[in-house]
Protein backbone atom coordinates (compact mmCIF):
# COMPACT_ATOMS: atom_id res chain seq x y z
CA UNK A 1 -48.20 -26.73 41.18
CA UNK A 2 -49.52 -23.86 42.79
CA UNK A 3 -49.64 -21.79 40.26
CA UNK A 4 -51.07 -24.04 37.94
CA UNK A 5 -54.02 -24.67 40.21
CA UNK A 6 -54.50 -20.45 39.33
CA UNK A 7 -55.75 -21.92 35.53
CA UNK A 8 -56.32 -25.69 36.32
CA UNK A 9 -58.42 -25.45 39.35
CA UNK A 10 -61.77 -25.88 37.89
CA UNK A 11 -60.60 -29.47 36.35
CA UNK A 12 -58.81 -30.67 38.85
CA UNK A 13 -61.99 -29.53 41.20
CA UNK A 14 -64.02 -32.00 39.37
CA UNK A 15 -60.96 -34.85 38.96
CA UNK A 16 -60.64 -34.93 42.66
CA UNK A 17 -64.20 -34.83 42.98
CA UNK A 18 -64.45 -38.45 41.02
CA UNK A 19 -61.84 -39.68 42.94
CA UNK A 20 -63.41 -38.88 46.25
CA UNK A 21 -66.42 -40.75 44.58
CA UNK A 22 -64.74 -43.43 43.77
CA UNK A 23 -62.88 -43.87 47.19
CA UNK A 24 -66.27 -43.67 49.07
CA UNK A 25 -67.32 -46.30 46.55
CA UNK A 26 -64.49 -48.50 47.74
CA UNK A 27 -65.20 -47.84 51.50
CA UNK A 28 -62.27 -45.59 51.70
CA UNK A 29 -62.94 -42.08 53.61
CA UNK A 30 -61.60 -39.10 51.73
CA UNK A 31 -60.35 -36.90 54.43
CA UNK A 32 -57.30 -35.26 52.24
CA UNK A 33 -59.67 -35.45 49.39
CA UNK A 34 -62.31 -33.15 50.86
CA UNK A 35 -59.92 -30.59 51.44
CA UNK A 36 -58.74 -30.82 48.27
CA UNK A 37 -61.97 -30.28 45.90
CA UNK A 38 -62.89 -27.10 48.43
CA UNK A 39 -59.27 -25.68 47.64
CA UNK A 40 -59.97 -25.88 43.89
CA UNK A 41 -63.75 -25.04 44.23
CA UNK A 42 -62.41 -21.50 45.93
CA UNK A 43 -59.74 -21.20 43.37
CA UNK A 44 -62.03 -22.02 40.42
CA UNK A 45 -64.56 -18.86 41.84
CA UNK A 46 -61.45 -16.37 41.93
CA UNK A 47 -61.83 -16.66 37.73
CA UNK A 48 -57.65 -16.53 37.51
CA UNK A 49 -57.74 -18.93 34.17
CA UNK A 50 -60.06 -15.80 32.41
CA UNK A 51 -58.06 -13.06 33.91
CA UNK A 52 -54.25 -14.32 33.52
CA UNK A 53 -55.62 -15.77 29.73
CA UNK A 54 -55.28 -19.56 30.32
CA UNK A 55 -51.31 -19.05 31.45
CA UNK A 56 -50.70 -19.25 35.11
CA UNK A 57 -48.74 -16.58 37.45
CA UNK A 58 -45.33 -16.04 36.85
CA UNK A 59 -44.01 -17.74 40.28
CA UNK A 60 -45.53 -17.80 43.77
CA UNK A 61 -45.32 -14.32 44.48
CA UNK A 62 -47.58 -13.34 42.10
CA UNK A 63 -49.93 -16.15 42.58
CA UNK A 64 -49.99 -14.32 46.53
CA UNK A 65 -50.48 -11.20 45.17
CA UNK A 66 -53.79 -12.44 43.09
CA UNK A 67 -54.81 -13.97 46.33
CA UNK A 68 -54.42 -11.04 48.35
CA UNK A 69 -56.11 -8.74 45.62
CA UNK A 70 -58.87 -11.44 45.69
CA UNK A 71 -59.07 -12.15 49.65
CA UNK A 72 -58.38 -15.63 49.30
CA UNK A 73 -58.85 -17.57 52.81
């Protein structure tokens, strides 16, 4: 899952987004949620999806190596 977030980020940014909508909506308080769209938002900005060409890292190690390289916090 990880390293799909490296090329997915961006949509599931703004699919968590709706849902965090949608649970305020509801009267439901998005703690998790919150969390969740920054995540993506910061993995989104890192422009993985352009550099790795749409396919994601290779397995975790790499995805930490991109991170480092990028100074992911």
């Amino acid at each position: 899952f990880m390293c799909a977030d490296a090329v997915h980020a961006e949509r599931r940014m703004h699919e968590a987004a709706e849902s965090m909508a949608l649970m305020k909506e509801v009267g439901v308080v998005p703690a998790v949620t919150r969390g969740v769209v920054e995540r993506m938002r910061l993995t989104a900005a890192m422009n993985l999806r352009e550099e790795l060409g749409g396919k994601p890292p290779k397995d975790v190690q790499e995805l930490y190596r991109l991170w480092e390289e990028k100074k992911y916090s």
